[in-house]
Protein backbone atom coordinates (compact mmCIF):
# COMPACT_ATOMS: atom_id res chain seq x y z
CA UNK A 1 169.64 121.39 -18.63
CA UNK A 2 169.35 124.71 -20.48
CA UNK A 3 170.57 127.95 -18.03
CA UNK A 4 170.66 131.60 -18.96
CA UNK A 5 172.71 134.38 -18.03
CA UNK A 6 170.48 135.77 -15.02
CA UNK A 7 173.48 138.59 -13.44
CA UNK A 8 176.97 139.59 -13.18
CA UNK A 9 179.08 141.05 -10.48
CA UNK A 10 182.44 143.04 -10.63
CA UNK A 11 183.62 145.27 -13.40
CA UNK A 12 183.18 143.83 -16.47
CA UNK A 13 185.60 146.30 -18.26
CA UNK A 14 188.18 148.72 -17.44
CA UNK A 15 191.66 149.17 -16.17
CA UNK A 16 193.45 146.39 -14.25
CA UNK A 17 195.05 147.62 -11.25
CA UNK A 18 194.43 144.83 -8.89
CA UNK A 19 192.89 140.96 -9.15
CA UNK A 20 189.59 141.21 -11.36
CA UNK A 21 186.68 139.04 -10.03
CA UNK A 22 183.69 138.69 -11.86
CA UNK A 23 180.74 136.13 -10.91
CA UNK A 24 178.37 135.27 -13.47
CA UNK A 25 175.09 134.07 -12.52
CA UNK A 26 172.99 131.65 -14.40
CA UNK A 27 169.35 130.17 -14.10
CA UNK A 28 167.09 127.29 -15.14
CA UNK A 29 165.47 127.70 -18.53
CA UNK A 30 164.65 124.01 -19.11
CA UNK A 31 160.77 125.43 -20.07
CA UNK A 32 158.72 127.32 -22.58
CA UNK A 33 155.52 128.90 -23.33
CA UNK A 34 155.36 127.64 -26.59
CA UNK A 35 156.71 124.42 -25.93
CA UNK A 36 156.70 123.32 -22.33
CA UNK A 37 159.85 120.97 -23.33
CA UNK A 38 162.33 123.85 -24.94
CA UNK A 39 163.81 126.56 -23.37
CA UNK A 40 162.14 130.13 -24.22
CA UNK A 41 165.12 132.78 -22.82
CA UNK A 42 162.89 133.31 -19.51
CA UNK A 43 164.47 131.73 -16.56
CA UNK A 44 161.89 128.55 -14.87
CA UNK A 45 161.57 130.02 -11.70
CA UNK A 46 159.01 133.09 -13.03
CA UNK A 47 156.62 130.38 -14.70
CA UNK A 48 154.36 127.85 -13.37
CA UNK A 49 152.51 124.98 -14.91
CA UNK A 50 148.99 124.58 -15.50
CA UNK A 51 148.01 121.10 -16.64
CA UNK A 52 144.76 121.20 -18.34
CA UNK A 53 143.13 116.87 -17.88
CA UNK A 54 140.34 115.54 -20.01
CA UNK A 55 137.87 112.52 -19.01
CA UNK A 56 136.32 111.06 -22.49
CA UNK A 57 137.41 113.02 -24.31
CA UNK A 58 141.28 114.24 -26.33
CA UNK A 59 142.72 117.75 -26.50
CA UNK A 60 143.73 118.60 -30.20
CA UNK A 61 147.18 117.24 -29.94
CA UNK A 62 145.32 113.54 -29.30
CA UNK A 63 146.62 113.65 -25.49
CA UNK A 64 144.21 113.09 -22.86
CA UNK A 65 146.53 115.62 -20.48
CA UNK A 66 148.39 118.82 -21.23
CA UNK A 67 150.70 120.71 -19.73
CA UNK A 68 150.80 124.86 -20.40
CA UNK A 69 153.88 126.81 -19.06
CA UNK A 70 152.67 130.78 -18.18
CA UNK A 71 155.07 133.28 -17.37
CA UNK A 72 154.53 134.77 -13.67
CA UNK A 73 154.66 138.96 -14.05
CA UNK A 74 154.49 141.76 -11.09
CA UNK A 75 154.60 145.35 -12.03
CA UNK A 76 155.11 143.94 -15.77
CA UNK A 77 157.70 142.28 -15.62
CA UNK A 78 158.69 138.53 -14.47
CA UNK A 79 158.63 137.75 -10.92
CA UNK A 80 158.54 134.87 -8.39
CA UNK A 81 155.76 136.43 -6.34
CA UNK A 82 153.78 137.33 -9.60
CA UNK A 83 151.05 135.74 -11.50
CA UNK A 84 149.39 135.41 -14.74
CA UNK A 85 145.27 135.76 -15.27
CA UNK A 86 144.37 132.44 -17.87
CA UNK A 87 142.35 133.60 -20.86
CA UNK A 88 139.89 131.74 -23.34
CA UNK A 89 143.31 131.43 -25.49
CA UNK A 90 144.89 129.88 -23.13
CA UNK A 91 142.39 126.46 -22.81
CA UNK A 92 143.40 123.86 -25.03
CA UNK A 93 140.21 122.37 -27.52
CA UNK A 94 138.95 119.13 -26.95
CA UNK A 95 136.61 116.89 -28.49
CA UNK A 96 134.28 114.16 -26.89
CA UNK A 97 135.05 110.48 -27.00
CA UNK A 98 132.44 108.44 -29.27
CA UNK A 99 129.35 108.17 -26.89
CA UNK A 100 130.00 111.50 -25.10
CA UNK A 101 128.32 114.76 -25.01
CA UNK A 102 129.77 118.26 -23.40
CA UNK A 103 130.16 118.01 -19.68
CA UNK A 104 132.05 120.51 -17.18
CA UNK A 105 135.51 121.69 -15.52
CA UNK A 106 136.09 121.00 -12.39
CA UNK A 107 136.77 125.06 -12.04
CA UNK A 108 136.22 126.87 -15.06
CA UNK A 109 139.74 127.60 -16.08
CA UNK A 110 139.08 130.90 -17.93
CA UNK A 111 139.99 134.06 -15.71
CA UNK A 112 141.47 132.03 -12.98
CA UNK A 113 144.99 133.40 -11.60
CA UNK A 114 148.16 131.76 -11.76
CA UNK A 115 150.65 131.84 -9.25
CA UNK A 116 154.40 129.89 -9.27
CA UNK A 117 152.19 126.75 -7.59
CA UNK A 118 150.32 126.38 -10.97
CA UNK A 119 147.02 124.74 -11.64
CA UNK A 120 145.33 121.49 -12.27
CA UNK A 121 142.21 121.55 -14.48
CA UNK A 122 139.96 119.14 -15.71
CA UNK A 123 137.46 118.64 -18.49
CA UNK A 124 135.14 115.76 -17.77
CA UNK A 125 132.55 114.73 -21.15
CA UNK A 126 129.29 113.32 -19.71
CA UNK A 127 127.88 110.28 -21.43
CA UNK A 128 125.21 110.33 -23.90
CA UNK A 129 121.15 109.08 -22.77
CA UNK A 130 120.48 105.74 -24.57
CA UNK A 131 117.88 103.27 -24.12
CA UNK A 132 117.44 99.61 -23.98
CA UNK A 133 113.79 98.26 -25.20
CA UNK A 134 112.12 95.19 -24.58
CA UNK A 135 109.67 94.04 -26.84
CA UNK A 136 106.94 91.77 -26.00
CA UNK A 137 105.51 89.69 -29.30
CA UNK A 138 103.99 86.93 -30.22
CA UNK A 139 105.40 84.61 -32.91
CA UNK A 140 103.11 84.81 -35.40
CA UNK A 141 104.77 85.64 -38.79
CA UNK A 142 103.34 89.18 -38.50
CA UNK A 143 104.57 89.36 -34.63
CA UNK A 144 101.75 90.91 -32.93
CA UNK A 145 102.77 93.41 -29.47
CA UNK A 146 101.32 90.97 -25.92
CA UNK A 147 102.24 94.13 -23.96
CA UNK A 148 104.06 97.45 -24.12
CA UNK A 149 107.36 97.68 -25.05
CA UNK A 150 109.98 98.36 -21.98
CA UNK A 151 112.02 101.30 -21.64
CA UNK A 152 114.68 101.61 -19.88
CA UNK A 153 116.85 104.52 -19.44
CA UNK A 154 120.39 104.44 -18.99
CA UNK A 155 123.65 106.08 -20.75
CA UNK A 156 126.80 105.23 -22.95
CA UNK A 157 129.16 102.71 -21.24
CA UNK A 158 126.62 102.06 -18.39
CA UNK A 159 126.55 97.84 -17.75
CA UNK A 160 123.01 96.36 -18.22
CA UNK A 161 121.40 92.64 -17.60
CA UNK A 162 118.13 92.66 -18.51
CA UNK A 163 118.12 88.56 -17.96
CA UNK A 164 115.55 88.49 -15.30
CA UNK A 165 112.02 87.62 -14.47
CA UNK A 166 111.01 91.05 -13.66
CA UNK A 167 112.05 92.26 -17.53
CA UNK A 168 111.71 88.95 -19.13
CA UNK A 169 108.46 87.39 -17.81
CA UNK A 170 108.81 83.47 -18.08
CA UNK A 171 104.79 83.71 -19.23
CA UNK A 172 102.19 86.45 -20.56
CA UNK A 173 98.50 85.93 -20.27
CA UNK A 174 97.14 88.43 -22.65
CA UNK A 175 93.21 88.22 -24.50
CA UNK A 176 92.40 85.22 -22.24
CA UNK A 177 95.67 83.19 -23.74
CA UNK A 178 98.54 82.24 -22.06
CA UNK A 179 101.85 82.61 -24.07
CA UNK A 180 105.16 81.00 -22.76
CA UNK A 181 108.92 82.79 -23.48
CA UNK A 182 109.69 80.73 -26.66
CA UNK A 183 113.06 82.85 -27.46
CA UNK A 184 114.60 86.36 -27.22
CA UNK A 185 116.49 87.98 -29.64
CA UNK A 186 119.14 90.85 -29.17
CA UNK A 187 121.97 90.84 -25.81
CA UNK A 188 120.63 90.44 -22.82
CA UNK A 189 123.61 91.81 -20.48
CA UNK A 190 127.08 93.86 -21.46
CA UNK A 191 127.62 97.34 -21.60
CA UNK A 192 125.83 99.86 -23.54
CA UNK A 193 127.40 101.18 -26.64
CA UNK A 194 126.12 102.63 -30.06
C-alpha cells in the first residue's frame, strides 16, 4: 500500500523545553485518476469508482469492463461528502463486436453525479437484423421458383432450425404437378452468423 502524509500534530519546530510529541498522520493513496492502479498524491477516501461494462462490444483498451477513479470535491476542494458531475470525457470509447450495431446504457452516464459509493454503467450493442431464405425450385438445370421464397427475420447470434414440415414442405403441387423434396442445400439449424 501507498499512504500520504494527510496531518501533523505538535510543534514541528522550536525550542525544547519539555518532551516533544509529534503525530503524523497518513492516508490510503493506493488509486489514481489516471491510472486506477498507481497512486496520484490524493488520499482514496475523496474518490470513488465508476466502472463503465460493455455487452458485445470492447472499450479501446480491448477490455470488456473498466474501471475510472474520480476525485470527490465540496466547496472545491476534496471531500468525503463531495462529488464529481461525469462528462462526455469521462466515457471510455467502445466499438461493437462483429455482428453488432449501437445499442444503449443502462443510464446514460454523461452528467450523472458521483458520490464516494461510485457507479456502475453499462453499454449493451444490439445485434444486427439478418435473414434466413428458403428457396423453393425445381431441379431443372435452369432451377425454376415452385413458390415464393421464405423470409424469415431474425438477428446475429439468434439459434435457427428451419428442419421442419411447416418451412420445408415434404411435397409441392404447383401447375397441376406434384414435386417431391429431392434435396436441400445450405444449414438447416445453428446459429446465425455473417
Amino acid at each position: 500500500h501507498h499512504y500520504i502524509k494527510e496531518s501533523t500534530t505538535g510543534t514541528l519546530s522550536g525550542t525544547v523545553g519539555d518532551d516533544v510529541v509529534i503525530t503524523v498522520v497518513y492516508t490510503l493513496d493506493d488509486k489514481g485518476t489516471t491510472d486506477p492502479t498507481q497512486p496520484d498524491g490524493v488520499a482514496d477516501k475523496y474518490q470513488a469508482d465508476v466502472v463503465f461494462n460493455v455487452v458485445h462490444g470492447k472499450w479501446s483498451d480491448d477490455s470488456t469492463s473498466m474501471t475510472k477513479v474520480f476525485t470527490l470535491t465540496k466547496d472545491g476542494k476534496p471531500s468525503e461528502t463531495g462529488s464529481y458531475t461525469l462528462t462526455d470525457s469521462d466515457i471510455p470509447t467502445s466499438t461493437a463486436d462483429t455482428g453488432y450495431q449501437a445499442g444503449s446504457w443502462n443510464t446514460d452516464p454523461e452528467g450523472e453525479t458521483i458520490t464516494k459509493t461510485g457507479a456502475t454503467y453499462t453499454y449493451t450493442y444490439v445485434a444486427q437484423a439478418r435473414t434466413i431464405t428458403i428457396n423453393y425450385v425445381d431441379d431443372s438445370a435452369a432451377p425454376v421458383e415452385l413458390e415464393a421464397a421464405k423470409v424469415i427475420n431474425t438477428t446475429y447470434g439468434a439459434s435457427y432450425d428451419v428442419n421442419n414440415t411447416t418451412d420445408i414442405p415434404a411435397s409441392i403441387d404447383k401447375g397441376g404437378h406434384h414435386y417431391i423434396k429431392e434435396s436441400t442445400t445450405g444449414t438447416l439449424s445453428g446459429t446465425v452468423g455473417d
